[in-house]
C-alpha atoms as a PDB file:
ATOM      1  CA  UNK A   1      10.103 -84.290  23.879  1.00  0.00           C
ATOM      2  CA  UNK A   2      11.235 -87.247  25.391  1.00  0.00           C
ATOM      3  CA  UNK A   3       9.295 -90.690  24.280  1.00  0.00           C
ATOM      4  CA  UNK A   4      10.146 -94.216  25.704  1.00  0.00           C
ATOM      5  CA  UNK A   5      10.850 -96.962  22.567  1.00  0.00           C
ATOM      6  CA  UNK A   6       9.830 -99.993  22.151  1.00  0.00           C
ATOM      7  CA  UNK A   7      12.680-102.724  21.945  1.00  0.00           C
ATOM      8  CA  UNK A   8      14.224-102.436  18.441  1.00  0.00           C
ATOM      9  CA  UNK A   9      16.686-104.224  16.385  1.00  0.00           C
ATOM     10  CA  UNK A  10      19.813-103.020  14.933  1.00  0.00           C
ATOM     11  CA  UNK A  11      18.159-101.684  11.749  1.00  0.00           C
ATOM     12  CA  UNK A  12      16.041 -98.883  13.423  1.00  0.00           C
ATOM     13  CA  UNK A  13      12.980-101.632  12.945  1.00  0.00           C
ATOM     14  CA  UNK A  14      10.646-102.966  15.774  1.00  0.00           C
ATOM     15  CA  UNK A  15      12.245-106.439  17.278  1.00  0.00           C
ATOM     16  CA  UNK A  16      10.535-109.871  16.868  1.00  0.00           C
ATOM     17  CA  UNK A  17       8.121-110.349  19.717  1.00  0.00           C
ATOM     18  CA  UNK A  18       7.347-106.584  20.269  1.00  0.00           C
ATOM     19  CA  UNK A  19       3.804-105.292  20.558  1.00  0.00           C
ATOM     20  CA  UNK A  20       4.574-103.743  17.287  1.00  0.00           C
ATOM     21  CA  UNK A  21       5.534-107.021  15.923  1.00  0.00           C
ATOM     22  CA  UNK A  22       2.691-109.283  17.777  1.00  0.00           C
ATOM     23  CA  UNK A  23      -0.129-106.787  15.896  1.00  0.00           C
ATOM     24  CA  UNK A  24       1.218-106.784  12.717  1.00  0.00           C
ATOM     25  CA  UNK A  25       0.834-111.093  12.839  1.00  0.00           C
ATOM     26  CA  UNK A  26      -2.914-110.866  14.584  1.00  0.00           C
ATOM     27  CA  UNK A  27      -3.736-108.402  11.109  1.00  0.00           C
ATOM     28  CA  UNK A  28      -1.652-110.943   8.933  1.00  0.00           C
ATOM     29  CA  UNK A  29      -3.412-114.119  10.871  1.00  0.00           C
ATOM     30  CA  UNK A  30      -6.524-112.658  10.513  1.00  0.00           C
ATOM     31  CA  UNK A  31      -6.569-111.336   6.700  1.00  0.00           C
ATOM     32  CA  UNK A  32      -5.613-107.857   6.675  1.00  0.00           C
ATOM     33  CA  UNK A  33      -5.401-107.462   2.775  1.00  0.00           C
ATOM     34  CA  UNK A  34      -4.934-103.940   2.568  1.00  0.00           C
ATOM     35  CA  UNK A  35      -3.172-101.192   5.455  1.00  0.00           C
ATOM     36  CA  UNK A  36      -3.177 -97.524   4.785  1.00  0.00           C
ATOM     37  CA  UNK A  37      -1.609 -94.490   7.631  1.00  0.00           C
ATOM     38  CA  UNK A  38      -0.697 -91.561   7.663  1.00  0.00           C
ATOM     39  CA  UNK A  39       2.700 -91.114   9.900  1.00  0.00           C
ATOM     40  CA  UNK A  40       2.227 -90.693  13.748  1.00  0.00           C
ATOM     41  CA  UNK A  41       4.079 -90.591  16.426  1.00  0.00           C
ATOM     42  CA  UNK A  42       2.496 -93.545  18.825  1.00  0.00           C
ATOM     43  CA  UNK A  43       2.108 -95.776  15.867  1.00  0.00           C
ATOM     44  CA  UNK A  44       5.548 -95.590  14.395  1.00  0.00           C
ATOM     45  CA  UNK A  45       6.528 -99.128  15.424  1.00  0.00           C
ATOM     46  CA  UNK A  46       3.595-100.346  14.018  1.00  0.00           C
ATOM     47  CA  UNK A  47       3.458 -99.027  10.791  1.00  0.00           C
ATOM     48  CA  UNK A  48       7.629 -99.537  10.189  1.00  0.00           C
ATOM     49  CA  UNK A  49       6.487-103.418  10.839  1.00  0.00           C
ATOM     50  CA  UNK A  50       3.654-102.875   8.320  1.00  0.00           C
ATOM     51  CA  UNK A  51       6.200-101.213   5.592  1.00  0.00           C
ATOM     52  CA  UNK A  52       8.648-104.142   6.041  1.00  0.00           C
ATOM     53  CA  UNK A  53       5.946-106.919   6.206  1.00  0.00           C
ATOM     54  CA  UNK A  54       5.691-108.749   2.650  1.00  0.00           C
ATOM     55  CA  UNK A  55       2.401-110.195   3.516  1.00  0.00           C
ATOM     56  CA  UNK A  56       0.467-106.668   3.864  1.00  0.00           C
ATOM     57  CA  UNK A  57       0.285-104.069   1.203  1.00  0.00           C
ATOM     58  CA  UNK A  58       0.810-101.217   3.095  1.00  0.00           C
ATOM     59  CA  UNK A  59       0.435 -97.453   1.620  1.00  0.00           C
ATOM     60  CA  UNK A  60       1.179 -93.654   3.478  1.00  0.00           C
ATOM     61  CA  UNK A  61      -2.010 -91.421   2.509  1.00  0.00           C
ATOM     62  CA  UNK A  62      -1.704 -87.400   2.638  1.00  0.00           C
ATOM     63  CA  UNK A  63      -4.855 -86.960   4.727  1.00  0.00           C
ATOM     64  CA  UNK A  64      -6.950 -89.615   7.302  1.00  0.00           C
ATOM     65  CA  UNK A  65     -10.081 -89.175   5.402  1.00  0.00           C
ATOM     66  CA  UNK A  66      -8.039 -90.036   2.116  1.00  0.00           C
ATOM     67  CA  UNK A  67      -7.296 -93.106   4.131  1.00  0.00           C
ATOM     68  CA  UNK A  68     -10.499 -93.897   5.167  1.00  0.00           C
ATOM     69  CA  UNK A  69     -12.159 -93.663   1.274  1.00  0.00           C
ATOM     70  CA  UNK A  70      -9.470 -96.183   0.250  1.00  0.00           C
ATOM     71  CA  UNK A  71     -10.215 -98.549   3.129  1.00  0.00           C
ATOM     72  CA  UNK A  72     -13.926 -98.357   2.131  1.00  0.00           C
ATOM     73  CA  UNK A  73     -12.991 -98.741  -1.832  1.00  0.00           C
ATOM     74  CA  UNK A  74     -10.942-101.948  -0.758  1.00  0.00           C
ATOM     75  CA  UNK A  75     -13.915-103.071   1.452  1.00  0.00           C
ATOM     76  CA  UNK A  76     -16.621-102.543  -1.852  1.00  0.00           C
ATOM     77  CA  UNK A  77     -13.650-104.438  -3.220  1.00  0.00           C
ATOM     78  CA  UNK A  78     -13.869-107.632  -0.819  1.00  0.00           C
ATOM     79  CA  UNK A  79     -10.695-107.098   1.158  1.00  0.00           C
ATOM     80  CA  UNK A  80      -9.907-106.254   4.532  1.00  0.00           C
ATOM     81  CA  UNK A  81      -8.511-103.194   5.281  1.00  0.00           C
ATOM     82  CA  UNK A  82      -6.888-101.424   8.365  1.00  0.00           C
ATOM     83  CA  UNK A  83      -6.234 -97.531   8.501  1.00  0.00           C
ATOM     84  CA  UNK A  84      -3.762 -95.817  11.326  1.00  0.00           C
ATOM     85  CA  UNK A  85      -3.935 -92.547  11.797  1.00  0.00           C
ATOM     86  CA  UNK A  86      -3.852 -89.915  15.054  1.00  0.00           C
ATOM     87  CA  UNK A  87      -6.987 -89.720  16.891  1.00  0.00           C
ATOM     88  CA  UNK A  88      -7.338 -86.430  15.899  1.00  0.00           C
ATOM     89  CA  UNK A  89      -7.709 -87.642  12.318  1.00  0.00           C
ATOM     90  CA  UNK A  90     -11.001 -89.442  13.457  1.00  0.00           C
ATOM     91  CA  UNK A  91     -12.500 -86.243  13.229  1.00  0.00           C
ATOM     92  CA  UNK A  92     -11.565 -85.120   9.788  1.00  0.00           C
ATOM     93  CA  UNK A  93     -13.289 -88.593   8.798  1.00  0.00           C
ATOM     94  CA  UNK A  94     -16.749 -88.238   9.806  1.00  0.00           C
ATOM     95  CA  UNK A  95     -18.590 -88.001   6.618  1.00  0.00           C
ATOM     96  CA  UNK A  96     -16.300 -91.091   4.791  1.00  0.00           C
ATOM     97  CA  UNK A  97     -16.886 -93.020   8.162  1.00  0.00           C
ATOM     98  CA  UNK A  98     -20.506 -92.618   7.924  1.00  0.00           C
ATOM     99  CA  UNK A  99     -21.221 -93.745   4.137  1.00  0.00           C
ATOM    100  CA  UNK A 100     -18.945 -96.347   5.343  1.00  0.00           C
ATOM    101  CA  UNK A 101     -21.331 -97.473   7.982  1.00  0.00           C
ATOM    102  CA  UNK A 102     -24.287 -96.773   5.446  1.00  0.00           C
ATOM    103  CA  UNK A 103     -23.049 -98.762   2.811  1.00  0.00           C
ATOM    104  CA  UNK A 104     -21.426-101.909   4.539  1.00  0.00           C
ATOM    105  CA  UNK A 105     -17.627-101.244   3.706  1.00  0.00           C
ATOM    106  CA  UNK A 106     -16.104-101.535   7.076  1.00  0.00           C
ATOM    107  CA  UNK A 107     -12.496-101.422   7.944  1.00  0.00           C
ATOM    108  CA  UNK A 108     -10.464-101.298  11.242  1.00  0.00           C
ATOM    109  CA  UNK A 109      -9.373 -97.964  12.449  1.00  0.00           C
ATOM    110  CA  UNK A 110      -6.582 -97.944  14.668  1.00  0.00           C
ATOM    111  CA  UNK A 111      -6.216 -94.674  16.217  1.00  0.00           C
ATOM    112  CA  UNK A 112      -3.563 -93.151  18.850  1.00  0.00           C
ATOM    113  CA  UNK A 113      -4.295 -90.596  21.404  1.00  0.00           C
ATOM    114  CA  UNK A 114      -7.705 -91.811  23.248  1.00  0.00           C
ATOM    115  CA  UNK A 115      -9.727 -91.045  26.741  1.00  0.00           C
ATOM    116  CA  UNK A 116      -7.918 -92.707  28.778  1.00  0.00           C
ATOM    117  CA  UNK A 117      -5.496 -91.027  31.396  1.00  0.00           C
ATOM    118  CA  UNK A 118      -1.734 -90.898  30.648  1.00  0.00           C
ATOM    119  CA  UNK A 119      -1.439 -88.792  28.082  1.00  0.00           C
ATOM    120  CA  UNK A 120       1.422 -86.449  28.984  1.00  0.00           C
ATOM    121  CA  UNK A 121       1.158 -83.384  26.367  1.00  0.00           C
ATOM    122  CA  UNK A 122      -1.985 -80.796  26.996  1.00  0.00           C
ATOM    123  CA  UNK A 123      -2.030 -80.132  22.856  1.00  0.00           C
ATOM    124  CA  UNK A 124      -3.759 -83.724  22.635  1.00  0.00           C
ATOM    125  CA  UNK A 125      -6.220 -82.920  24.521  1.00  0.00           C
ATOM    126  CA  UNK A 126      -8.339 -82.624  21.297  1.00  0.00           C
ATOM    127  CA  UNK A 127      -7.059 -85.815  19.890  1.00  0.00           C
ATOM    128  CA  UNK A 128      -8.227 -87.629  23.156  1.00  0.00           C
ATOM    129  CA  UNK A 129     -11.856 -86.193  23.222  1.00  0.00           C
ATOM    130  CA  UNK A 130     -12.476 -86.418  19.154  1.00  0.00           C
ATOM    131  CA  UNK A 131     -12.011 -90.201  18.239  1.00  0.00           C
ATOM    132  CA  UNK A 132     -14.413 -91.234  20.631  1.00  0.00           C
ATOM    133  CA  UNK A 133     -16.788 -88.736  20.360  1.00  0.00           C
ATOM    134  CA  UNK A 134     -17.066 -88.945  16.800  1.00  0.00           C
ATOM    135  CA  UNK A 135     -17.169 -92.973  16.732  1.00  0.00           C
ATOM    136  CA  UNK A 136     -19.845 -92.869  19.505  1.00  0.00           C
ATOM    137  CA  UNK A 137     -21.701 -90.411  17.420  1.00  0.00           C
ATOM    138  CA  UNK A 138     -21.997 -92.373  14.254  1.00  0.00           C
ATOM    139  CA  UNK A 139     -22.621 -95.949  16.564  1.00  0.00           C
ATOM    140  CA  UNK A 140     -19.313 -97.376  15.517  1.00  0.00           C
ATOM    141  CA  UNK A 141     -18.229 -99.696  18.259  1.00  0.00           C
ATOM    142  CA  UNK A 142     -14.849 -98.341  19.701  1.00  0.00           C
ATOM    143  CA  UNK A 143     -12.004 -99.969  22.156  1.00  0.00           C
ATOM    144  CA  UNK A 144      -9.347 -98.162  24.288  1.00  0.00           C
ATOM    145  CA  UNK A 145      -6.954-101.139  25.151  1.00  0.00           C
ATOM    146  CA  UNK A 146      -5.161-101.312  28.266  1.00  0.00           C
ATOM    147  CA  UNK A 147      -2.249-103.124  27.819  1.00  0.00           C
ATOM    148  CA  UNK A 148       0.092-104.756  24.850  1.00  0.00           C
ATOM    149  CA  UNK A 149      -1.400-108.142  25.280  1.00  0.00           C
ATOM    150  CA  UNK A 150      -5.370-106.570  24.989  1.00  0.00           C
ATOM    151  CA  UNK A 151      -4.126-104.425  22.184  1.00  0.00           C
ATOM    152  CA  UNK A 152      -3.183-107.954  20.405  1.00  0.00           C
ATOM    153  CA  UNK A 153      -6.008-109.459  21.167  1.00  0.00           C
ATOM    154  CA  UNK A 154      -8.338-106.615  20.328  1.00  0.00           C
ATOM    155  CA  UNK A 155      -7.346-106.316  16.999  1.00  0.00           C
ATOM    156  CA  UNK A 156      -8.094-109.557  16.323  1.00  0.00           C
ATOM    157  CA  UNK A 157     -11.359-109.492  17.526  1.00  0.00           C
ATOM    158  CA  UNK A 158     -11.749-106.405  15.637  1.00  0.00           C
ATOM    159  CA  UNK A 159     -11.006-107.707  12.760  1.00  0.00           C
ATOM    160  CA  UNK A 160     -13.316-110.658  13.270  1.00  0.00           C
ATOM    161  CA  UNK A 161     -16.233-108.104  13.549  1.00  0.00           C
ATOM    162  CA  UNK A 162     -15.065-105.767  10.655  1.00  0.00           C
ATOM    163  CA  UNK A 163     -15.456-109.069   8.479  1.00  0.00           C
ATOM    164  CA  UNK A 164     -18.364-110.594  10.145  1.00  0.00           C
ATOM    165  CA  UNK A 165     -20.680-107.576  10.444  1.00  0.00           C
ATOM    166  CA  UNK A 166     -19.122-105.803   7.125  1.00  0.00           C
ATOM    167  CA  UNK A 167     -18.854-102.651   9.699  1.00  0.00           C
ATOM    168  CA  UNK A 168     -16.526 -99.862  10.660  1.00  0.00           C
ATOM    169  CA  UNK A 169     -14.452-100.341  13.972  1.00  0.00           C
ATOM    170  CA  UNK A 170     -12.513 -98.190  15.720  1.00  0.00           C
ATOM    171  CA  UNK A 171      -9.286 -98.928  18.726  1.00  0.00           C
ATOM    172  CA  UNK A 172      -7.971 -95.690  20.122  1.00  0.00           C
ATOM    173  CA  UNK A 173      -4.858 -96.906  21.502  1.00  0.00           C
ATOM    174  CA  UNK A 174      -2.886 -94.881  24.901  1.00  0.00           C
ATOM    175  CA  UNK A 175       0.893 -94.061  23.715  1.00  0.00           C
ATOM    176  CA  UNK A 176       0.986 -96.242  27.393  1.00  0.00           C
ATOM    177  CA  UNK A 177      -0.090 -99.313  25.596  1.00  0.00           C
ATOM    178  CA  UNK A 178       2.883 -99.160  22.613  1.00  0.00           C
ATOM    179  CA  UNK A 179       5.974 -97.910  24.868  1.00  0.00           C
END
């Protein structure tokens, strides 16, 4: 499989000024106390920044709904959380999602593979149709970003409502958007 990278520096580790870089600083700006993923292949730049940011506690979970609980404990908890995960992952995290919802514990869930075109492998074709469906079912307001800069500014907003409204929200980001 052949992927197209984001600018990095000499260290294997996202440059300063890449999308990578710019969302990490929107989720430090905005509060982001708490980020949990679990490894995937569109959100590697991402979640590298995240490991090497000082600023974020950042944690690898073994499953997405694993992920999810902890984002909801650190919500009960007063902080802001973020999970990343595949969008396939969305649907292993209905259930958490919901008593999420129910209970007021939101978190930001940024999630790759979504509906829009571009994606260029026919086995996410699952991931693509899951993470919406699944947020649309349980009313959690979703975004599929079209470019770097909405991406940025997205997740800001995002946050911004996650705090505000004490609610789940979801971005399914387009491998487009990060390479």
């Amino acid at each position: 499989m052949v992927t197209t990278r984001t600018l990095q520096d000499l260290d294997g580790f996202p440059a300063a000024g890449t999308t990578a870089t710019r969302v990490v600083e929107r989720m430090a700006a905005a509060g982001v106390t708490l980020a949990i993923y679990l490894p995937d292949s569109v959100l590697t730049d991402v979640t590298r920044t995240l490991e090497q940011d000082p600023r974020i506690p950042t944690i690898v979970c073994t499953r997405e709904d694993e992920g999810a609980a902890i984002a909801a404990g650190a919500a009960l908890g007063g902080g802001l959380p973020v999970v990343l995960m595949e969008g396939s992952g969305v649907g292993y995290c209905g259930l958490i999602l919901a008593r999420a919802q129910v209970q007021r514990s939101g978190f930001l869930v940024i999630a790759s593979h979504s509906p829009a075109l571009g994606e260029r492998h026919d086995y996410h074709a699952a991931s693509r149709v899951v993470g919406a469906a699944v947020f649309g079912g349980l009313g959690i307001p979703y975004v599929v970003p079209r470019s770097a800069d909405e991406l940025v500014d997205t997740v800001g907003e995002a946050l911004v409502t996650v705090r505000g409204q004490r609610a789940v929200v979801g971005i399914l980001v387009p491998p487009s958007v990060l390479t």
